[in-house]
PDB file of N, CA and C in Angstrom:
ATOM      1  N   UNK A   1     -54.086   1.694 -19.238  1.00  0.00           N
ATOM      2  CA  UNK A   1     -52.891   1.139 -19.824  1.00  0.00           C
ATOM      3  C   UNK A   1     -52.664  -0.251 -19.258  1.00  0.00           C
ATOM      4  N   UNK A   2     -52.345  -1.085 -19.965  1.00  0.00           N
ATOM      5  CA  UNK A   2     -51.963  -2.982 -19.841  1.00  0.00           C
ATOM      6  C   UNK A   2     -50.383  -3.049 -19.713  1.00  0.00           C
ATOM      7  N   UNK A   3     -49.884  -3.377 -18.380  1.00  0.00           N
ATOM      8  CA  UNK A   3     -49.000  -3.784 -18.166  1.00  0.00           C
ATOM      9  C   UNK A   3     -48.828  -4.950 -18.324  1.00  0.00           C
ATOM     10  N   UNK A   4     -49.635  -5.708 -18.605  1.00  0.00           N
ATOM     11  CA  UNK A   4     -48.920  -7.484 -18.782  1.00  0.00           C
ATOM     12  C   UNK A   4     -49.402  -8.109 -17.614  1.00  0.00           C
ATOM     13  N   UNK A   5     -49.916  -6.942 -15.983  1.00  0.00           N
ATOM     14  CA  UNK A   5     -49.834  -7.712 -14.746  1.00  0.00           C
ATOM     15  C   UNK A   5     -51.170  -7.618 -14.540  1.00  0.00           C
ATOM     16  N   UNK A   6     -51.487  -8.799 -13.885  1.00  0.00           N
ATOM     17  CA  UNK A   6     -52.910  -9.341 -13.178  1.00  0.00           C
ATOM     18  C   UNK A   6     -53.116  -8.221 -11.956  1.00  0.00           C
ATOM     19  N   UNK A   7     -53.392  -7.404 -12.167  1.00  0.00           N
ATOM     20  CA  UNK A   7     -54.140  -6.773 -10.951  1.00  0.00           C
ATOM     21  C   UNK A   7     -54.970  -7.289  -9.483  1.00  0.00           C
ATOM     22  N   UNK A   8     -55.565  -8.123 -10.068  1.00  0.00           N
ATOM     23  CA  UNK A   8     -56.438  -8.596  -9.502  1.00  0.00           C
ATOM     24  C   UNK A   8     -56.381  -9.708  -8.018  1.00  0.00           C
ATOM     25  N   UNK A   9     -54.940  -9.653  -8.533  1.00  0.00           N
ATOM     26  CA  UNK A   9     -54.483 -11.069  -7.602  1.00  0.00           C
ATOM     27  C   UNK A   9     -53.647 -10.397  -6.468  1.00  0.00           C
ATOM     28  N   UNK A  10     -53.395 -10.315  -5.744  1.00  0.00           N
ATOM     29  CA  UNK A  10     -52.690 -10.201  -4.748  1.00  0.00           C
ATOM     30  C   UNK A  10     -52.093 -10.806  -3.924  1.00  0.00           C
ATOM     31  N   UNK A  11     -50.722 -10.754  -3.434  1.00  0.00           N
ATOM     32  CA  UNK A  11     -50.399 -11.694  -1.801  1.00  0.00           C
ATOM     33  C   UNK A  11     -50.909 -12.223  -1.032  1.00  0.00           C
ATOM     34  N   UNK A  12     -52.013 -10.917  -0.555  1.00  0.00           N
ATOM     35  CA  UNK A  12     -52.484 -11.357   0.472  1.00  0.00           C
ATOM     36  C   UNK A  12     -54.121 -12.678   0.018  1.00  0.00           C
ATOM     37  N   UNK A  13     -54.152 -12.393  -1.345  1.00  0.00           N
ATOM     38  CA  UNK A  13     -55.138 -13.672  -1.336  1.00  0.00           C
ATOM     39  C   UNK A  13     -54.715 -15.167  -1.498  1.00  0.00           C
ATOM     40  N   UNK A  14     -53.693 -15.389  -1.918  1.00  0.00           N
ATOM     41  CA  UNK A  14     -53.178 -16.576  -1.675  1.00  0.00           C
ATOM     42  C   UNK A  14     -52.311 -17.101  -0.761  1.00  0.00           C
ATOM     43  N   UNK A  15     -53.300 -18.459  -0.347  1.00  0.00           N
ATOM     44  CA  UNK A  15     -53.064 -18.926   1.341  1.00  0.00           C
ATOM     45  C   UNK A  15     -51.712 -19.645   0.853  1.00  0.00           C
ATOM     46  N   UNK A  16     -50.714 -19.817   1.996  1.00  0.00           N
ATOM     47  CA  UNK A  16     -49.614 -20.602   1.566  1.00  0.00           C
ATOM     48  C   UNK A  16     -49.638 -22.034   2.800  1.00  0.00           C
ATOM     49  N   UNK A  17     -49.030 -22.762   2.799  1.00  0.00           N
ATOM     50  CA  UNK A  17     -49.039 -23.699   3.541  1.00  0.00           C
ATOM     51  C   UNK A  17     -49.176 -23.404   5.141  1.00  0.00           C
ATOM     52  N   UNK A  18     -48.317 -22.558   5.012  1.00  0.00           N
ATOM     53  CA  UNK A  18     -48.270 -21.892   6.948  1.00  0.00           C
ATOM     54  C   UNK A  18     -48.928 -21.177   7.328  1.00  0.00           C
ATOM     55  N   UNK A  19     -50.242 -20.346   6.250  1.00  0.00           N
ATOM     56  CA  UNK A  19     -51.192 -19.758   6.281  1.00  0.00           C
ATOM     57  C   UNK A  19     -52.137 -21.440   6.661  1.00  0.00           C
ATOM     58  N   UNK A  20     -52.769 -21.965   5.723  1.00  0.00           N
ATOM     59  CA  UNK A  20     -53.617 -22.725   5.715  1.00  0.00           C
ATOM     60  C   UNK A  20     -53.254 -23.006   7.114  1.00  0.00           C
ATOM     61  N   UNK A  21     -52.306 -23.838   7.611  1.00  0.00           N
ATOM     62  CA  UNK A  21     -52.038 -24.359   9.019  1.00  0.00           C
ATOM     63  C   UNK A  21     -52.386 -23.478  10.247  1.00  0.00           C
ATOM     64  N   UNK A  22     -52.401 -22.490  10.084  1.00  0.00           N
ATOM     65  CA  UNK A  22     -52.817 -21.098  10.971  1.00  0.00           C
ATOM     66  C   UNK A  22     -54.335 -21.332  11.219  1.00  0.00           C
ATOM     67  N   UNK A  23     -54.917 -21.564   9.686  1.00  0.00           N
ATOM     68  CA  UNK A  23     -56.846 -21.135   9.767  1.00  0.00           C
ATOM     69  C   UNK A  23     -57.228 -22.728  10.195  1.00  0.00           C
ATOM     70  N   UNK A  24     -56.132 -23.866  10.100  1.00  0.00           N
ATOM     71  CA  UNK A  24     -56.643 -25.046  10.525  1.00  0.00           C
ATOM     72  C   UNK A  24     -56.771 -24.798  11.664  1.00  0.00           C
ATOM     73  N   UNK A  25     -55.666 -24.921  12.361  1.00  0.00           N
ATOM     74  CA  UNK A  25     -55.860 -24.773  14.232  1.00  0.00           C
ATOM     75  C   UNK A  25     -56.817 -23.874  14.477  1.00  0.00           C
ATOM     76  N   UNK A  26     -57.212 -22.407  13.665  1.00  0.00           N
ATOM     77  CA  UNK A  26     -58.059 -21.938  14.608  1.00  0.00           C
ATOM     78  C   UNK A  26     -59.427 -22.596  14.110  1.00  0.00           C
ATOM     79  N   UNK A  27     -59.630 -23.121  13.288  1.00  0.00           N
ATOM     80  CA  UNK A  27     -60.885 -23.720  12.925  1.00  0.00           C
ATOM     81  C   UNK A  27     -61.135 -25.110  14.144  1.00  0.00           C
ATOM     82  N   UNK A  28     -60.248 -25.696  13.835  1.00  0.00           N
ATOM     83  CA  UNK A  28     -60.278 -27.165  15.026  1.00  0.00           C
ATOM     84  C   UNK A  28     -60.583 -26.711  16.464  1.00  0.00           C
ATOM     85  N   UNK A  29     -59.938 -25.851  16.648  1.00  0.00           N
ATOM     86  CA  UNK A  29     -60.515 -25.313  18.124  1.00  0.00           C
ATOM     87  C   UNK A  29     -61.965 -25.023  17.950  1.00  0.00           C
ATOM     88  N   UNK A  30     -62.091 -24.206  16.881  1.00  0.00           N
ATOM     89  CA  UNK A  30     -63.420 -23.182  17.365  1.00  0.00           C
ATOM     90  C   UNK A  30     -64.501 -24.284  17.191  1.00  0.00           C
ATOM     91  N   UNK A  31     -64.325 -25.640  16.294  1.00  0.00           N
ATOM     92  CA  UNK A  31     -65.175 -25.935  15.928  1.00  0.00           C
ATOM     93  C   UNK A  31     -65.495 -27.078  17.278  1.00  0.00           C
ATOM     94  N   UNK A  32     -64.466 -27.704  17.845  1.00  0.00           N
ATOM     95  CA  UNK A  32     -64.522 -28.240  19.504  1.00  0.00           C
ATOM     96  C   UNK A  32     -65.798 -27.122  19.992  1.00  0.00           C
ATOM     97  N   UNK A  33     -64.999 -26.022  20.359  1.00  0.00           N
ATOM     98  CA  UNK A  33     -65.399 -25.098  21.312  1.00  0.00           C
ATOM     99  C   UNK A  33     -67.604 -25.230  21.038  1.00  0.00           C
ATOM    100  N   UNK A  34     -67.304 -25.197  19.629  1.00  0.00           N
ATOM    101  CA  UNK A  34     -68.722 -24.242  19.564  1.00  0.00           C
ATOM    102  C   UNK A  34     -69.963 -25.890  19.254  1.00  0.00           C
ATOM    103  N   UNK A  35     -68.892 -26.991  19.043  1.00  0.00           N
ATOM    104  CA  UNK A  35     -69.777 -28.427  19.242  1.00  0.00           C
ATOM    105  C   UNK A  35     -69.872 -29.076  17.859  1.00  0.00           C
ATOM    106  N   UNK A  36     -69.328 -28.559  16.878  1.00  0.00           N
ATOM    107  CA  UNK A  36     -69.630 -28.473  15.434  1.00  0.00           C
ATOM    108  C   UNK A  36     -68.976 -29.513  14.865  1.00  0.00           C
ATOM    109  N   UNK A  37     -69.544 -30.754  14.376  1.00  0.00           N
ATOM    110  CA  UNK A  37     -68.683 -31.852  14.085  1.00  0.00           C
ATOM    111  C   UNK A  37     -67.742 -31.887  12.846  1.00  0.00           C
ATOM    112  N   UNK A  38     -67.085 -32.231  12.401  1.00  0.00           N
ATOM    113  CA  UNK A  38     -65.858 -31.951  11.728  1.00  0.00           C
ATOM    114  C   UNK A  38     -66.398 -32.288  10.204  1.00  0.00           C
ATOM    115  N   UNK A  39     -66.940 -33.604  10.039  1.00  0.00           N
ATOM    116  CA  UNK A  39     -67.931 -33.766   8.900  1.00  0.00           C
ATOM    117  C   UNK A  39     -69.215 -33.229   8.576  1.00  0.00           C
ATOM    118  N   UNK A  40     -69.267 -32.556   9.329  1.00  0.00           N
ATOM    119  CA  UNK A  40     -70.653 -31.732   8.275  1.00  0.00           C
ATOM    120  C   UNK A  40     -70.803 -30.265   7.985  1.00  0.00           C
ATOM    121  N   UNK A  41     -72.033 -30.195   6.826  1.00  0.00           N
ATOM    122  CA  UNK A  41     -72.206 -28.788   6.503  1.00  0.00           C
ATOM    123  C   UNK A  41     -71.986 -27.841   7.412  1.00  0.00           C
ATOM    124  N   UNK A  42     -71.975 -27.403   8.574  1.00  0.00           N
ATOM    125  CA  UNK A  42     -71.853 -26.362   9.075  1.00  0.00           C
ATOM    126  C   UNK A  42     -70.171 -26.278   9.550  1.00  0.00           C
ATOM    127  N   UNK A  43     -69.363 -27.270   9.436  1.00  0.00           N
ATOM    128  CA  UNK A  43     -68.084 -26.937   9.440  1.00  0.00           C
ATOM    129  C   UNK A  43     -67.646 -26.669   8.447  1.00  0.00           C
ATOM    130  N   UNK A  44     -68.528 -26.850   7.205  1.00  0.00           N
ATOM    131  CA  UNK A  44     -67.301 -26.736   5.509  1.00  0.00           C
ATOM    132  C   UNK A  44     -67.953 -25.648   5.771  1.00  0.00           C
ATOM    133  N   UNK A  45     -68.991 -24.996   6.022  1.00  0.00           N
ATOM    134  CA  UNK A  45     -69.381 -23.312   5.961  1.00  0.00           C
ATOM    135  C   UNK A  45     -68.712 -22.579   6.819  1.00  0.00           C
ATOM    136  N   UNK A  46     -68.206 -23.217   7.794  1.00  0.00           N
ATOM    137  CA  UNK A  46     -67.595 -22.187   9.317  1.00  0.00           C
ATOM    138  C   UNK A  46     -66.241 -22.076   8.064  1.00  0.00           C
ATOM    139  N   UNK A  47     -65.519 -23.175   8.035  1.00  0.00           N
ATOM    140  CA  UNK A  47     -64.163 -23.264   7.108  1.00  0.00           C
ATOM    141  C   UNK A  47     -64.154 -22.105   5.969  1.00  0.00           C
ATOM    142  N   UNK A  48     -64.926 -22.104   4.932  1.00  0.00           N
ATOM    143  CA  UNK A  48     -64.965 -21.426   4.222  1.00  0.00           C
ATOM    144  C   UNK A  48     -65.075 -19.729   5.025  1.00  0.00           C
ATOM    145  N   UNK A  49     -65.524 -19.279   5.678  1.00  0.00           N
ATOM    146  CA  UNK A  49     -65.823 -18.242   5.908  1.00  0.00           C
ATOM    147  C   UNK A  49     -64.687 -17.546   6.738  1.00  0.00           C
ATOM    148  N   UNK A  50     -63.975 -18.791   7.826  1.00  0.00           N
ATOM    149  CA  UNK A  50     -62.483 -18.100   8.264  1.00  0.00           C
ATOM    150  C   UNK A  50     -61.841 -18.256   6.944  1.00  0.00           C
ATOM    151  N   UNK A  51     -61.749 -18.971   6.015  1.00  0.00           N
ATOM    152  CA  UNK A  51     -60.607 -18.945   4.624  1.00  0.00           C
ATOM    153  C   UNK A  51     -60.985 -16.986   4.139  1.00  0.00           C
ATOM    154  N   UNK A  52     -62.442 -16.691   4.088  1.00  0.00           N
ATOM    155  CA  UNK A  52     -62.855 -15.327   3.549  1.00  0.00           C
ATOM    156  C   UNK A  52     -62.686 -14.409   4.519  1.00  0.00           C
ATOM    157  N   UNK A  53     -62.863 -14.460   5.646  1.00  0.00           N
ATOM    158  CA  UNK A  53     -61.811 -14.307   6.793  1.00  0.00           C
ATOM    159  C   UNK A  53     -60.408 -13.216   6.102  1.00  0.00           C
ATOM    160  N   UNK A  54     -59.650 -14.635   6.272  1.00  0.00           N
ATOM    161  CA  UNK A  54     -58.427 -14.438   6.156  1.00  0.00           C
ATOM    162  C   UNK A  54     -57.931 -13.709   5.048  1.00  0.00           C
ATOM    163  N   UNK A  55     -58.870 -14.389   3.995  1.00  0.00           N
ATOM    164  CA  UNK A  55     -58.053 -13.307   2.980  1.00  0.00           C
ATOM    165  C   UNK A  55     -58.430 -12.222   2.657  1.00  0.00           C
ATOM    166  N   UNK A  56     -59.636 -11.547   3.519  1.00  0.00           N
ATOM    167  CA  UNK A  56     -59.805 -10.353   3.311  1.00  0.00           C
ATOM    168  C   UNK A  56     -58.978  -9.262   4.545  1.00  0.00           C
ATOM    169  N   UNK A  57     -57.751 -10.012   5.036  1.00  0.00           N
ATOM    170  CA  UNK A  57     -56.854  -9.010   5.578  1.00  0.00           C
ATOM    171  C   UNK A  57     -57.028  -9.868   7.902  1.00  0.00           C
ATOM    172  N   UNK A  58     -57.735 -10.460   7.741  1.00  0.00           N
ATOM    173  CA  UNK A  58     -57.697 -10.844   9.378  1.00  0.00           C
ATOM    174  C   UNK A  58     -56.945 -11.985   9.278  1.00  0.00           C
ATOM    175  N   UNK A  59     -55.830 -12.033   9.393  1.00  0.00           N
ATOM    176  CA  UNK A  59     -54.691 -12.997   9.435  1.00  0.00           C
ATOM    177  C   UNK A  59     -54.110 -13.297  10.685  1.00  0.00           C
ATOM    178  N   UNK A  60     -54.262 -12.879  11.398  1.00  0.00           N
ATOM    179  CA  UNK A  60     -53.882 -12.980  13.107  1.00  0.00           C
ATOM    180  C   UNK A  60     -54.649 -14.298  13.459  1.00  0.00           C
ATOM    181  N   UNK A  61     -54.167 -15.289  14.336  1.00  0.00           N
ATOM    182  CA  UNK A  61     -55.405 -16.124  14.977  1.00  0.00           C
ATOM    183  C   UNK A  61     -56.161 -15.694  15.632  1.00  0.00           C
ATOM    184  N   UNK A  62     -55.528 -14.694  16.620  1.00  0.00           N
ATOM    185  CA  UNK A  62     -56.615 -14.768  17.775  1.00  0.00           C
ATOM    186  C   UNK A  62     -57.436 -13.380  17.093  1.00  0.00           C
ATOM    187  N   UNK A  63     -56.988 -12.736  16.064  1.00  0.00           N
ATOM    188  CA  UNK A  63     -58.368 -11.796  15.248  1.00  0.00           C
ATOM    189  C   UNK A  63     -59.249 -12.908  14.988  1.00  0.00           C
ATOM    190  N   UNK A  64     -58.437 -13.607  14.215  1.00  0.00           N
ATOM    191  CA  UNK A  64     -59.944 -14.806  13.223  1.00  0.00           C
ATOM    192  C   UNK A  64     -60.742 -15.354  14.433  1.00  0.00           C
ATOM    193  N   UNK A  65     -60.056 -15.815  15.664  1.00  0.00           N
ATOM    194  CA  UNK A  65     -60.932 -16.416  16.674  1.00  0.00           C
ATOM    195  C   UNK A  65     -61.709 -15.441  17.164  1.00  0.00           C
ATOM    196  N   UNK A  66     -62.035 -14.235  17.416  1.00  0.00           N
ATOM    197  CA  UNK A  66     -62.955 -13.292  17.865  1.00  0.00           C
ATOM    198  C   UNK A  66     -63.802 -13.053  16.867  1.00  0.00           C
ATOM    199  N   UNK A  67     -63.253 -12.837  15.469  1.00  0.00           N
ATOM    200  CA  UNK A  67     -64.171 -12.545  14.336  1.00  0.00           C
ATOM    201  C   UNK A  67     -65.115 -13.821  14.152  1.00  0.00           C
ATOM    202  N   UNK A  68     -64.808 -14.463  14.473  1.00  0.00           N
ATOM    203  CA  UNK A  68     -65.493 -16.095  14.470  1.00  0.00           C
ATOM    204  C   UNK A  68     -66.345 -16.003  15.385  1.00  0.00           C
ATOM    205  N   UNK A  69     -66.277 -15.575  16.310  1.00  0.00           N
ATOM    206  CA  UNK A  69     -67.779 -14.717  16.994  1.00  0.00           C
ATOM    207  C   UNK A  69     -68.878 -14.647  16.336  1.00  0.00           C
ATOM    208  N   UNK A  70     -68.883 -14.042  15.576  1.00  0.00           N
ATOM    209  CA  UNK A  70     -69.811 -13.202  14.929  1.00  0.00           C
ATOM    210  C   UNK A  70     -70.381 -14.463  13.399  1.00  0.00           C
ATOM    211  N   UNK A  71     -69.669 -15.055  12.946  1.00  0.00           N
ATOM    212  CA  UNK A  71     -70.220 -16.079  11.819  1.00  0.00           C
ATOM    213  C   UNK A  71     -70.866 -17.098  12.383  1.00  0.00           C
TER     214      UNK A  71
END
């Protein structure tokens, strides 16, 4: 049955401003930490992957910074 509503979309997948600002800082750190320069491919890939990260439910910083371990 068609309710009219997008299923598909959810809260938790769309980042809001104070979200994004959350996965910035922990990205800027991690990417200091781990040597990774800010302009290149392996930071738009680190970026992207805390963004998939996040919206698959690890919204905490210091989760994303441990899960960031592992990418």
């Amino acid at each position: 049955m068609c309710d009219g509503q997008n299923r598909d979309i959810s809260p938790k997948k769309i980042i809001e401003p104070d979200d994004f600002n959350k996965i910035e800082g922990v990205f800027r750190e991690l990417v200091r930490k781990k040597g990774i320069a800010l302009d290149s491919e392996e930071a738009d890939a680190f970026a992207a992957r805390l963004i998939g990260l996040y919206q698959s439910g690890i919204q905490d910083a210091d989760a994303l910074k441990h899960m960031a371990e592992f990418i």
